[in-house]
Protein backbone atom coordinates (compact mmCIF):
# COMPACT_ATOMS: atom_id res chain seq x y z
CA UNK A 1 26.74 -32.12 12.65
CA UNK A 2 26.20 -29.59 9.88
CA UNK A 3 28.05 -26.64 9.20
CA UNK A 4 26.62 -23.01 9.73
CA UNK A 5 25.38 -21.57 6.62
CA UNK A 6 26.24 -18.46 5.20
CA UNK A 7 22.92 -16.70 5.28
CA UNK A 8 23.95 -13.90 2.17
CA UNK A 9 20.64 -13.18 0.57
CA UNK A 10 18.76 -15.38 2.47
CA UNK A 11 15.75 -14.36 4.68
CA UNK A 12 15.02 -17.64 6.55
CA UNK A 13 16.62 -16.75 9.40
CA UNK A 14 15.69 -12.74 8.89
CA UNK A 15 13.39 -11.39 11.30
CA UNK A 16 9.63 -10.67 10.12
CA UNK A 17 10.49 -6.93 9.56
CA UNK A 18 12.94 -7.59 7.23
CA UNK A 19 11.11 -10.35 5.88
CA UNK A 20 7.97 -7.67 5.26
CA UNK A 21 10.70 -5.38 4.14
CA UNK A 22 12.29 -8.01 0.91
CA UNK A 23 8.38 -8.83 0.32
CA UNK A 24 7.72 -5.49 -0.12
CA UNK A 25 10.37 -4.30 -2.16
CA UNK A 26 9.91 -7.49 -4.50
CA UNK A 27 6.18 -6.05 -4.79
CA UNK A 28 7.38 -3.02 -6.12
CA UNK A 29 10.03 -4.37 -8.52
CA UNK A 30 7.06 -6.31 -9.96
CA UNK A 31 4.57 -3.66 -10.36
CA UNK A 32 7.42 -1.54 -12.22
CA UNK A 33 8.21 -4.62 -14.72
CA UNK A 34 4.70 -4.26 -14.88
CA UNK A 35 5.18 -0.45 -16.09
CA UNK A 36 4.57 1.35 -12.85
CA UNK A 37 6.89 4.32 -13.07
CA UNK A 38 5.65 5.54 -9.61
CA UNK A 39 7.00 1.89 -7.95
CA UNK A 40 10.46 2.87 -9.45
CA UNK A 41 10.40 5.88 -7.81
CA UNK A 42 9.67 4.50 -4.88
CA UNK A 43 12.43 2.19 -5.51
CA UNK A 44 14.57 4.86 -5.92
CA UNK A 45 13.95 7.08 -2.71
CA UNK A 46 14.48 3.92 -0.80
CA UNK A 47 17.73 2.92 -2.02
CA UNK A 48 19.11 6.42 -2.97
CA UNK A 49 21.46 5.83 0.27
CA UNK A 50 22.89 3.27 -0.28
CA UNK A 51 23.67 4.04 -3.86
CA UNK A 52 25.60 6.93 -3.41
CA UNK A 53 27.74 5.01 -0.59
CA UNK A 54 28.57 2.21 -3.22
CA UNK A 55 29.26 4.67 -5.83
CA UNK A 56 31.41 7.06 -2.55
CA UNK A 57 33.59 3.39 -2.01
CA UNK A 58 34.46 3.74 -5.71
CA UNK A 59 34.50 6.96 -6.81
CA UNK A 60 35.26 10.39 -6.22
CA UNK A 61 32.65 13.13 -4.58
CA UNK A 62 31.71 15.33 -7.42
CA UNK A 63 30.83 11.83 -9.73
CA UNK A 64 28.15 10.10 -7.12
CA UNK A 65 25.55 12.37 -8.65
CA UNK A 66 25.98 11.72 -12.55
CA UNK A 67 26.94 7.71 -10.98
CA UNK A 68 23.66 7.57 -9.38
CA UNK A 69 22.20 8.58 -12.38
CA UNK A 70 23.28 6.05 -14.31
CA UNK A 71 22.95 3.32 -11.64
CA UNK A 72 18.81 3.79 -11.50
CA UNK A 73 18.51 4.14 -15.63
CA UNK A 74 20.79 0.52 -16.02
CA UNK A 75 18.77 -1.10 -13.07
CA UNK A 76 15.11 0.49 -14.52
CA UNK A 77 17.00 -1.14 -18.51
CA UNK A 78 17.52 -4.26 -17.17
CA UNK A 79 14.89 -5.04 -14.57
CA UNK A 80 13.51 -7.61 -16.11
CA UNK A 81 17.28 -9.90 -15.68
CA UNK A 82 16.42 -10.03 -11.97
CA UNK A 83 15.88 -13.37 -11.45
CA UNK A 84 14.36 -12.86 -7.35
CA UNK A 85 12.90 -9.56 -7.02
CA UNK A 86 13.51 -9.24 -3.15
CA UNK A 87 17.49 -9.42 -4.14
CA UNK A 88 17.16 -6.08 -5.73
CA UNK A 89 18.70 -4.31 -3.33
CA UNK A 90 22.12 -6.65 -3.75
CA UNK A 91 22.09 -6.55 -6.96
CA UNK A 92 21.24 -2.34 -7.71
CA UNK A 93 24.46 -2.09 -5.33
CA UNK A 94 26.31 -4.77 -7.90
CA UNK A 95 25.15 -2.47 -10.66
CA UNK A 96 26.72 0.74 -8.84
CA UNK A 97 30.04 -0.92 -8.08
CA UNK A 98 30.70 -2.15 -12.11
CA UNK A 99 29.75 1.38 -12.86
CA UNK A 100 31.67 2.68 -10.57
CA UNK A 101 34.86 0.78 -11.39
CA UNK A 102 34.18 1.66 -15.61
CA UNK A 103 34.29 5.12 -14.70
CA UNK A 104 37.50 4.47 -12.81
CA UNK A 105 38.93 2.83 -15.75
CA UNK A 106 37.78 5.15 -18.32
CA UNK A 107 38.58 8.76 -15.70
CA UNK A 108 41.92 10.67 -16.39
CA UNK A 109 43.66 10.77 -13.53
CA UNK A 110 43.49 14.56 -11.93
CA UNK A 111 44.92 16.45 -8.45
CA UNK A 112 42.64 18.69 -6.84
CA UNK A 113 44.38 21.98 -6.46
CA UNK A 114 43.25 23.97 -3.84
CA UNK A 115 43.59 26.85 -1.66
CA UNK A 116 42.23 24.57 1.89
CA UNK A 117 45.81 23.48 2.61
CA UNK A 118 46.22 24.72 6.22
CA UNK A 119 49.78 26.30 6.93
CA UNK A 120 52.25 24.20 9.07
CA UNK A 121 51.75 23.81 12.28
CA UNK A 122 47.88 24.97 12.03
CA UNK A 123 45.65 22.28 11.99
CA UNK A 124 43.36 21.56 9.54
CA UNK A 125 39.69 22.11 8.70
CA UNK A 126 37.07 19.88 9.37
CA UNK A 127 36.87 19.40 5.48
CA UNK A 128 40.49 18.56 5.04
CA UNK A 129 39.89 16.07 7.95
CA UNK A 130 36.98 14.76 5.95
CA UNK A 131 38.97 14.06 2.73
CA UNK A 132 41.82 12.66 4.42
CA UNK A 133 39.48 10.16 6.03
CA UNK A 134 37.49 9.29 2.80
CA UNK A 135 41.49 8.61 1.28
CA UNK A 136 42.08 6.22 3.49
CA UNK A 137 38.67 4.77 3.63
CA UNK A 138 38.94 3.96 -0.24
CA UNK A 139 42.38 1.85 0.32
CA UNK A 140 40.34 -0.93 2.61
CA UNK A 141 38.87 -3.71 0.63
CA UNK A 142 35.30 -2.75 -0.79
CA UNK A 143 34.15 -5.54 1.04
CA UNK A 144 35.02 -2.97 4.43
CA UNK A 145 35.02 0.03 2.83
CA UNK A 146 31.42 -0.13 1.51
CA UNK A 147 29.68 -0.53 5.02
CA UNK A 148 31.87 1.87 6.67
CA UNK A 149 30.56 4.44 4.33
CA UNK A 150 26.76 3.27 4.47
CA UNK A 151 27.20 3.74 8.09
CA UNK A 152 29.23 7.10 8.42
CA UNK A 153 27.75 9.03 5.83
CA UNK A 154 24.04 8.04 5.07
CA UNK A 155 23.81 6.96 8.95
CA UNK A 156 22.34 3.33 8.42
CA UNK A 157 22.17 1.34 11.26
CA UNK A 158 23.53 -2.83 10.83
CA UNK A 159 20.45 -4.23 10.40
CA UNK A 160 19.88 -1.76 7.29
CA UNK A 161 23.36 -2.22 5.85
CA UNK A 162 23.09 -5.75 6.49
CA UNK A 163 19.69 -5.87 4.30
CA UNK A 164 21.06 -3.64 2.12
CA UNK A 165 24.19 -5.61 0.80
CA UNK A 166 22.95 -9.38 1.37
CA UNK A 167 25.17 -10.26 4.05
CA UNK A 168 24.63 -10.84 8.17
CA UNK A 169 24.57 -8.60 10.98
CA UNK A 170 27.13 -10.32 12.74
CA UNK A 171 29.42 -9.73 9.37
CA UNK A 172 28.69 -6.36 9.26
CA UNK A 173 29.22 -5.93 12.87
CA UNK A 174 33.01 -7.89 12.14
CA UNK A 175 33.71 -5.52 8.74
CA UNK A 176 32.35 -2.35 10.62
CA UNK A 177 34.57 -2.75 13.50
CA UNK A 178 38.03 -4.18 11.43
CA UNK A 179 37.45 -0.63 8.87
CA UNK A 180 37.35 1.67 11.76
CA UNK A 181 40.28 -0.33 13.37
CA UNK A 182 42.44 0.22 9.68
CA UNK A 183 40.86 3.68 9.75
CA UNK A 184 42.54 4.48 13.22
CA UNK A 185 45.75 2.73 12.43
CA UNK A 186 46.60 4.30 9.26
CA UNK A 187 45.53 8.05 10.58
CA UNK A 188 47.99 7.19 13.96
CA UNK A 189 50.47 6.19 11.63
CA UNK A 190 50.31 9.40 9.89
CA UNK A 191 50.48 11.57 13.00
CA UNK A 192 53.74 9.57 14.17
């Protein structure tokens, strides 16, 4: 009996939507190697998203922008290395994690100073809540932390984050549900 095979990348078993979806995508990653600047923009719009909730797992707020940035101009540089043009959507969010992680590496370390700290015994703003939240997400492994955030804050459904990063449903369904369960955990932990 053969094993089950990891499907990562590989649209046999995808339905015909995504299917349409990878075919389409590899038709625009051709026409802009073929110097269609309006196919890259397309590109672009489409996988702004996810993008920014690579770059989010990675890197601070205030950098996504200038990240994102820089993510599209490497990608639009060196779009002619991609080997199988329906993969580009695995392998733009490969480009946003290494840039993600050099501007880690090359960042000075800095503490926010602000005057949002609630008093004691008040309880905090919806933004402090926020912040705590994205702290803890960004101590799970990237390979939960980045579909937690493509789910919580650009609101893609599993099938989309599945496409998006390569993988299954079913896996995303499995990381989805162990990050909120660390999430939970670690913010009960704090309260105790």
């Amino acid at each position: 009996m053969n094993a089950p095979r990891a499907s990562l990348g590989h649209h046999g078993d995808a339905p015909s939507c995504f299917r349409a979806l990878s075919e389409d995508v590899a038709r625009l990653v051709r026409a802009t190697r073929a110097g269609d600047r309006d196919a890259f923009g397309v590109l672009y719009q489409r996988h702004a998203s996810l993008v920014r909730a690579v770059l989010l797992a990675h890197a601070s707020p205030e950098d996504i922008s200038d990240l994102a940035q820089d993510v599209f101009l490497v990608a639009l540089q060196r779009l002619h290395e991609l080997r199988e043009p329906a993969a580009f959507s695995g392998w733009l969010a490969v480009i946003a994690r290494n840039i993600a992680r050099a501007h880690h590496r090359s960042a000075r370390p800095m503490v926010p100073v602000t005057d949002d700290i609630a008093a004691p015994g008040q309880r905090p703003d919806d933004a402090l809540d926020a912040a705590r939240v994205l702290a803890i997400v960004k101590t799970l492994p990237a390979k939960l932390r980045e579909p937690l955030l493509l789910r919580l804050v650009e609101r893609m459904s599993g099938e989309e984050i599945a496409r998006s990063l390569g993988v299954t449903h079913a896996a995303v369904r499995v990381s989805l549900h162990r990050a909120i369960k660390m999430v939970r955990q670690t913010l009960e932990k704090g309260r105790g």
